[in-house]
C-alpha atoms as a PDB file:
ATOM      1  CA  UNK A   1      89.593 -77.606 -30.158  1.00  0.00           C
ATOM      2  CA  UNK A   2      89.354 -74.825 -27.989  1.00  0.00           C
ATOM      3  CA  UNK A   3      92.632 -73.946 -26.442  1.00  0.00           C
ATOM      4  CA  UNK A   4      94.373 -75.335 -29.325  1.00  0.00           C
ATOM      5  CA  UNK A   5      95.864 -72.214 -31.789  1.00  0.00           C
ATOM      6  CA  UNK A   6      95.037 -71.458 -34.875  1.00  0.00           C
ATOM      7  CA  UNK A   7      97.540 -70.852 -37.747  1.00  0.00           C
ATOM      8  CA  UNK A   8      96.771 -69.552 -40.972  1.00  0.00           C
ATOM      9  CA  UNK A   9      99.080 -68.947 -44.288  1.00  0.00           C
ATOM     10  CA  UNK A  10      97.460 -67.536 -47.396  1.00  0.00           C
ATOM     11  CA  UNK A  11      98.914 -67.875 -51.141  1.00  0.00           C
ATOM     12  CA  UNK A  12      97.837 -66.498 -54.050  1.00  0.00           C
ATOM     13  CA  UNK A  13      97.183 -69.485 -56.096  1.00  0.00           C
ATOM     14  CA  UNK A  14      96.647 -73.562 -55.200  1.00  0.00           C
ATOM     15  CA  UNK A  15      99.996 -74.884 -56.043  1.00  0.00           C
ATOM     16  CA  UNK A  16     101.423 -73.005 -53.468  1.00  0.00           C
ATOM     17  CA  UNK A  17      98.517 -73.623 -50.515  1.00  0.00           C
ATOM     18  CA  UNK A  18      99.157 -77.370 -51.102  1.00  0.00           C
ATOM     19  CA  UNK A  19     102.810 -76.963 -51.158  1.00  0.00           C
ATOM     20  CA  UNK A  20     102.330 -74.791 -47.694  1.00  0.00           C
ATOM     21  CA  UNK A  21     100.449 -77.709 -46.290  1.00  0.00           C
ATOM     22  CA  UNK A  22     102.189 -80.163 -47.030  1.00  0.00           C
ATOM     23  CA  UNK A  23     104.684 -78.624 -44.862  1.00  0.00           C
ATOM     24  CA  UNK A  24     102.966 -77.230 -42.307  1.00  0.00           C
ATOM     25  CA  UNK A  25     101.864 -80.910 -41.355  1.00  0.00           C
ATOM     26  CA  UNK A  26     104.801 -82.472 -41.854  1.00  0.00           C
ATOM     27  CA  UNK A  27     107.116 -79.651 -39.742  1.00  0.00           C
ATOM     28  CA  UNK A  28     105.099 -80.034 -36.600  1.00  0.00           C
ATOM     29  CA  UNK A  29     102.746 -81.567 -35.108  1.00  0.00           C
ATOM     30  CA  UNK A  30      99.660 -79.863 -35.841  1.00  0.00           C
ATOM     31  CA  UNK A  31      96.480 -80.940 -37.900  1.00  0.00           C
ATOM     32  CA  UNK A  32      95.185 -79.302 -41.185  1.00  0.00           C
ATOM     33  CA  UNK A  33      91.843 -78.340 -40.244  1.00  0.00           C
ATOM     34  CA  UNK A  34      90.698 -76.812 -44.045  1.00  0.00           C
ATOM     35  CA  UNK A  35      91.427 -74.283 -46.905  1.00  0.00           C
ATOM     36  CA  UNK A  36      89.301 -71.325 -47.543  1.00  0.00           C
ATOM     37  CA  UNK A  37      89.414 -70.374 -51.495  1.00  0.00           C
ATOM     38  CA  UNK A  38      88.392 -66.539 -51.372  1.00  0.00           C
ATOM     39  CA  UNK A  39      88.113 -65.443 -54.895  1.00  0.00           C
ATOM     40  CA  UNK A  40      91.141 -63.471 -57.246  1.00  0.00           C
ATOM     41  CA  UNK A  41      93.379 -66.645 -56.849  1.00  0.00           C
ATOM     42  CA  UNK A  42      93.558 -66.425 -52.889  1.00  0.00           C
ATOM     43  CA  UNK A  43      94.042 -69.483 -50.837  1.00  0.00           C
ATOM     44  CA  UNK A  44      94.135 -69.666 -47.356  1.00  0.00           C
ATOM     45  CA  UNK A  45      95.781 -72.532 -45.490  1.00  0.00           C
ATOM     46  CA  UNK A  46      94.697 -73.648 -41.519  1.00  0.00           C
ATOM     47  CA  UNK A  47      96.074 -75.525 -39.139  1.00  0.00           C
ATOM     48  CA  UNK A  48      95.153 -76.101 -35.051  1.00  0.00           C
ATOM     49  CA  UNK A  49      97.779 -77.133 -32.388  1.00  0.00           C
ATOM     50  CA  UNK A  50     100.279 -76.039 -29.441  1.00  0.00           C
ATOM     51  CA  UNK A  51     101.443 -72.398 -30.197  1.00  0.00           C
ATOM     52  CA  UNK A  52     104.682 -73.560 -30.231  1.00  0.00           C
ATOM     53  CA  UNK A  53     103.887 -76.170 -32.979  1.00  0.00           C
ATOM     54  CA  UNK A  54     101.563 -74.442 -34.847  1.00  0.00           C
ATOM     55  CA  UNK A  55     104.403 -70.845 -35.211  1.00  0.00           C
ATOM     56  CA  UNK A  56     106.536 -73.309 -36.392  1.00  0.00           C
ATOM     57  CA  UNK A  57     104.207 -75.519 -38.857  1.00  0.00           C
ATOM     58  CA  UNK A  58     103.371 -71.820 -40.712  1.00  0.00           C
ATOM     59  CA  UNK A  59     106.579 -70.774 -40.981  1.00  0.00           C
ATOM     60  CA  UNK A  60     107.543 -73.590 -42.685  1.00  0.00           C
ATOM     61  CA  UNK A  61     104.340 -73.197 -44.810  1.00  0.00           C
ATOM     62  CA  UNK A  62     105.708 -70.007 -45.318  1.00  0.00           C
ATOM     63  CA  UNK A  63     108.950 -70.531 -46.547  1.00  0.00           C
ATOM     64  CA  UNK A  64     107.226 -73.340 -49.009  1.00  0.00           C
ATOM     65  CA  UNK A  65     105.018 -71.206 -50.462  1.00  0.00           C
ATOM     66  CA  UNK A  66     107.541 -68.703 -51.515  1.00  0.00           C
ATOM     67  CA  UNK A  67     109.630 -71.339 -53.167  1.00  0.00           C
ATOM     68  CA  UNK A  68     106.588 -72.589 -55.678  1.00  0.00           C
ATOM     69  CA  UNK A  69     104.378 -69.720 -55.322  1.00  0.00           C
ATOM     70  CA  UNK A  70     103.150 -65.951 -53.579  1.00  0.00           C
ATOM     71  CA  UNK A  71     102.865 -65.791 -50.275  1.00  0.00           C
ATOM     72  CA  UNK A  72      99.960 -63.216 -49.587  1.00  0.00           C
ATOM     73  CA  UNK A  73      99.975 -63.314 -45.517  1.00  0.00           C
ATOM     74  CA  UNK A  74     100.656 -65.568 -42.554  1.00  0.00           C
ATOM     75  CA  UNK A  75      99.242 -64.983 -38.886  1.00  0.00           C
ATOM     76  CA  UNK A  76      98.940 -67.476 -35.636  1.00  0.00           C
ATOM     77  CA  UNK A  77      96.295 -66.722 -33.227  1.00  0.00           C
ATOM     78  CA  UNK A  78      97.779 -68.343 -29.729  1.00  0.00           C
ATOM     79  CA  UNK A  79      94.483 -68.395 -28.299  1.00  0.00           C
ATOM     80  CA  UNK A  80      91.539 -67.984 -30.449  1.00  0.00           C
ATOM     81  CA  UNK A  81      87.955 -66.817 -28.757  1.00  0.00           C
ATOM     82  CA  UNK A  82      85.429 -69.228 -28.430  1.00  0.00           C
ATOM     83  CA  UNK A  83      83.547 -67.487 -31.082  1.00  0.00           C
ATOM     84  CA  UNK A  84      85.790 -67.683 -33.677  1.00  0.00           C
ATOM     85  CA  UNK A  85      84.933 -71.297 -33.882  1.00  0.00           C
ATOM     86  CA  UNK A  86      81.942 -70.212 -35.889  1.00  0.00           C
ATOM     87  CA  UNK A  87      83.358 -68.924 -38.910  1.00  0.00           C
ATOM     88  CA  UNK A  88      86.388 -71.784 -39.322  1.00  0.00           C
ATOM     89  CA  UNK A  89      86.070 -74.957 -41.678  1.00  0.00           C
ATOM     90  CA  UNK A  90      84.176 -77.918 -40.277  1.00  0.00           C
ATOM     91  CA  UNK A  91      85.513 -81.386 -40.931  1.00  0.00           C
ATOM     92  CA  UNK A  92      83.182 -83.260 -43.088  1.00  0.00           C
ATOM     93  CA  UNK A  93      81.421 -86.077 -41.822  1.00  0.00           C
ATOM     94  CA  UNK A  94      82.830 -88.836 -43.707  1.00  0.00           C
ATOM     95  CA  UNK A  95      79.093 -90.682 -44.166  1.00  0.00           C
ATOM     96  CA  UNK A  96      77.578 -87.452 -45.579  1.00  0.00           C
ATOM     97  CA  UNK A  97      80.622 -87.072 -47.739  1.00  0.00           C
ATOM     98  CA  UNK A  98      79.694 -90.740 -48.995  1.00  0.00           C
ATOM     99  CA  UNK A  99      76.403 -89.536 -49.188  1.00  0.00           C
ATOM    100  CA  UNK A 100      77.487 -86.933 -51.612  1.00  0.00           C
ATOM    101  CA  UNK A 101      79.685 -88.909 -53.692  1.00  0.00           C
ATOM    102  CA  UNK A 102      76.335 -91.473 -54.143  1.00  0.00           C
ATOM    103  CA  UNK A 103      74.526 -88.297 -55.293  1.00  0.00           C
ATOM    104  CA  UNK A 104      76.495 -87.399 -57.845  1.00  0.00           C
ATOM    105  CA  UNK A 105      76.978 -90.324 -59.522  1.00  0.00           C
ATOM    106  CA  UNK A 106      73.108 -90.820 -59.632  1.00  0.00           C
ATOM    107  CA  UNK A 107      73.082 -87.425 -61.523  1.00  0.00           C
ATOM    108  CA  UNK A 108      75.477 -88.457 -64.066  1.00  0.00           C
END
């Protein structure tokens, strides 16, 4: 993923992050790579692609949170440093994730 940019919309609230997501996704191609939940109701929404897809994947995200929800912020990094890698979601690996759900249920 690393020339691909990174595009980020934050709401304040979850009704409005999914709602931003759901368009962001569906506006351009781009792929949701996670959510960050930082405390005080604050969602952040993420998305990699082109630049070109991913400015116009947030500001649709944009424009859908405002409708349902607060938009707190929106930024696109065109070229994020290598380092930056490090503090972004990782996709779950579907077998630990199974792993997990196995877990849990034994618990219960």
């Amino acid at each position: 993923m690393g020339n691909e940019a990174l595009g980020m919309v934050e709401t304040k609230g979850l009704i409005g992050a999914i709602e931003a997501a759901d368009s962001m996704v569906k506006a351009a191609n781009v792929h949701l790579i996670g959510k960050e939940t930082i405390g005080s109701g604050l969602v952040t929404v993420m998305v990699r692609g082109d630049v070109g897809a991913v400015k116009a994947s947030v500001e649709a995200g944009a424009s859908a949170a405002k409708r349902v929800g607060e938009l707190v912020s929106v930024h696109v990094i065109a070229s994020p440093h290598a380092d930056v890698e490090g503090v972004l979601p990782k996709p779950e690996d579907k077998k630990e994730k199974e792993a997990v759900k196995k877990i849990e249920k034994r618990e219960v």
